[in-house]
Protein backbone atom coordinates (compact mmCIF):
# COMPACT_ATOMS: atom_id res chain seq x y z
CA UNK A 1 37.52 10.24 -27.43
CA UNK A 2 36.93 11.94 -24.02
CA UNK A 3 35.23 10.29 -20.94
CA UNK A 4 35.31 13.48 -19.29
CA UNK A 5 32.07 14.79 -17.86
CA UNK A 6 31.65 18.18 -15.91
CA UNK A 7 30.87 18.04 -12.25
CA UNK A 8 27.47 19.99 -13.01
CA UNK A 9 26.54 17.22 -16.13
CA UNK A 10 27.37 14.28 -13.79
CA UNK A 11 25.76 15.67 -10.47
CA UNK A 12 22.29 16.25 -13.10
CA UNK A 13 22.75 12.80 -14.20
CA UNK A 14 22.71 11.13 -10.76
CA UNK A 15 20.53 13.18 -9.33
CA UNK A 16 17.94 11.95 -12.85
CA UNK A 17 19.26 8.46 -11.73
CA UNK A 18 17.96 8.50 -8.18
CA UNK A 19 14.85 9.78 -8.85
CA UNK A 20 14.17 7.36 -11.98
CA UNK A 21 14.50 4.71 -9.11
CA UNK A 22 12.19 6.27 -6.87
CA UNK A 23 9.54 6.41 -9.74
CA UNK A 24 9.82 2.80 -10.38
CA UNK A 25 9.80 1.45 -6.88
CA UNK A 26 7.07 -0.04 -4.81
CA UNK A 27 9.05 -1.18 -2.46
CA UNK A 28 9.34 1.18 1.20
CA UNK A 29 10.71 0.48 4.65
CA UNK A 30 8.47 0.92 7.77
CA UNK A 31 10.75 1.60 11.46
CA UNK A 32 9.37 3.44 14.72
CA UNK A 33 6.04 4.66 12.78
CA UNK A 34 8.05 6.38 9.13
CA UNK A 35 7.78 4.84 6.25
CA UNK A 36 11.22 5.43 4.01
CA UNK A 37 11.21 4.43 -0.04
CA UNK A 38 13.29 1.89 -1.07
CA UNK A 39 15.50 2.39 -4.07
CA UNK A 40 16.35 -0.48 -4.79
CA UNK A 41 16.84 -3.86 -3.30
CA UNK A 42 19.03 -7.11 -3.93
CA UNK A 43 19.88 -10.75 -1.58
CA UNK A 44 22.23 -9.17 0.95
CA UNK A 45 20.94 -6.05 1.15
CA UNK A 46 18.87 -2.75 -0.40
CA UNK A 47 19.17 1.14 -0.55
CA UNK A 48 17.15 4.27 0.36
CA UNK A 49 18.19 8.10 -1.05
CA UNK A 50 21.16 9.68 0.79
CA UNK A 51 19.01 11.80 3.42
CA UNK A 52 17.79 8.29 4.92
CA UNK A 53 18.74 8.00 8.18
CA UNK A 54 21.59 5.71 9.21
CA UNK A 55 19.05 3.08 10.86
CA UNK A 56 20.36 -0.39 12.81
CA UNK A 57 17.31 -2.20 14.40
CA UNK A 58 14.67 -4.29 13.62
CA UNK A 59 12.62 -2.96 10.20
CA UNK A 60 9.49 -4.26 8.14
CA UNK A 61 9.77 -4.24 4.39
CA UNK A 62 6.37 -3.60 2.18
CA UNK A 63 5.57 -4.21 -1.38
CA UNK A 64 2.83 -1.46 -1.50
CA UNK A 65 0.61 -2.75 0.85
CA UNK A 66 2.29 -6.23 0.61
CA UNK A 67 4.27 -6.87 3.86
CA UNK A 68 7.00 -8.86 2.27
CA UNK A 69 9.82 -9.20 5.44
CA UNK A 70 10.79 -8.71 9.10
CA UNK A 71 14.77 -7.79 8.55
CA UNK A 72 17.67 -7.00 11.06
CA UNK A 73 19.36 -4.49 9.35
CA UNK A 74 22.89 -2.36 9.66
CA UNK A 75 23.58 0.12 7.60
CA UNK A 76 26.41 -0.07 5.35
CA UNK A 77 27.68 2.47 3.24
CA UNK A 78 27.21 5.65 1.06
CA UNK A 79 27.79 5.99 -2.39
CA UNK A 80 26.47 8.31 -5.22
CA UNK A 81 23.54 9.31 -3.74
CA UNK A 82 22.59 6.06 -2.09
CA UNK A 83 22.45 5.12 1.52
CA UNK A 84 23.04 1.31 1.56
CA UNK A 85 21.75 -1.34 4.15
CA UNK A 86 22.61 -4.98 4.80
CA UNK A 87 20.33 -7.42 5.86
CA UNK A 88 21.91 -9.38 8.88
CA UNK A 89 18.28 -11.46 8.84
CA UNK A 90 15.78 -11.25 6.30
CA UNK A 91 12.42 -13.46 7.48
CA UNK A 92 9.48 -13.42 5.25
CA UNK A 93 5.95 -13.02 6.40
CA UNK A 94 3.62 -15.43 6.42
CA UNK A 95 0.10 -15.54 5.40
CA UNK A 96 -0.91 -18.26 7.96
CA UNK A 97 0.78 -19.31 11.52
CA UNK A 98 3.22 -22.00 11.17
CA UNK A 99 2.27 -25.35 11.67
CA UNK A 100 4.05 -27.80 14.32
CA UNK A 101 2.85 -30.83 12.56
CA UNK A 102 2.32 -32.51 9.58
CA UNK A 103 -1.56 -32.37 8.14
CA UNK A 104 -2.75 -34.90 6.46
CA UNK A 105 -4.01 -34.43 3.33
CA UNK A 106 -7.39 -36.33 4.11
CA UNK A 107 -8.09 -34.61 7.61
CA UNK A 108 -11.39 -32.99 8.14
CA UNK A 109 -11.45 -29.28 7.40
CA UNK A 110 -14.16 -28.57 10.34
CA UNK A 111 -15.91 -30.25 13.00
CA UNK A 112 -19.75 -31.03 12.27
CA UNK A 113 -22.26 -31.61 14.84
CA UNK A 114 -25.61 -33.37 15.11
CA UNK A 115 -28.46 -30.81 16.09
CA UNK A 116 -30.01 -32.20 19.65
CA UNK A 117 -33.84 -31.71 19.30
């Protein structure tokens, strides 16, 4: 049996790949006011379409509306139709500030004062 596949039959097939991916993703990148979709992403790293700019720098990742990460980002590589990033720091967001120290589970939640007639 054959493996071999046209250039025109494998150039529709990626090209149906990357834009499968781009359906199915929620995920986009926001740098220097553009927002970019992410393909698709994975621990050390994710990947945009081809025509993505090669982008180093500081980056925010969303989840729709969702902002999932602050990431220091490089990017990598090209490779069938993909533009590939690595993360070189990936910090999630936060909903609240970080605490400095630990609260107790009893402590007050707010500070009630008596009305002075």
């Amino acid at each position: 049996m054959s493996t071999f596949v046209p250039k025109e039959v494998q150039a529709g097939l990626d090209s149906a790949r990357l834009q499968s991916l781009k359906a199915a993703s929620r995920l986009r990148l926001a740098a220097d006011g553009n927002t970019y979709p992410v393909l698709r992403m994975w621990k050390t790293g994710f990947s945009m379409t081809s025509d993505a700019p090669h982008m180093r720098g500081y980056v925010d990742l969303y989840d729709g509306a969702i902002h999932l990460f602050q990431c220091l980002i490089v990017a990598s590589d090209e490779e069938l139709g993909e533009m590939r990033y690595e993360f070189k720091r990936l910090t999630a967001v936060a909903e609240k500030p970080a605490l400095d120290f630990v609260r107790a589970e009893d402590a007050p939640v707010a500070l009630l004062t008596r009305e002075v007639d």
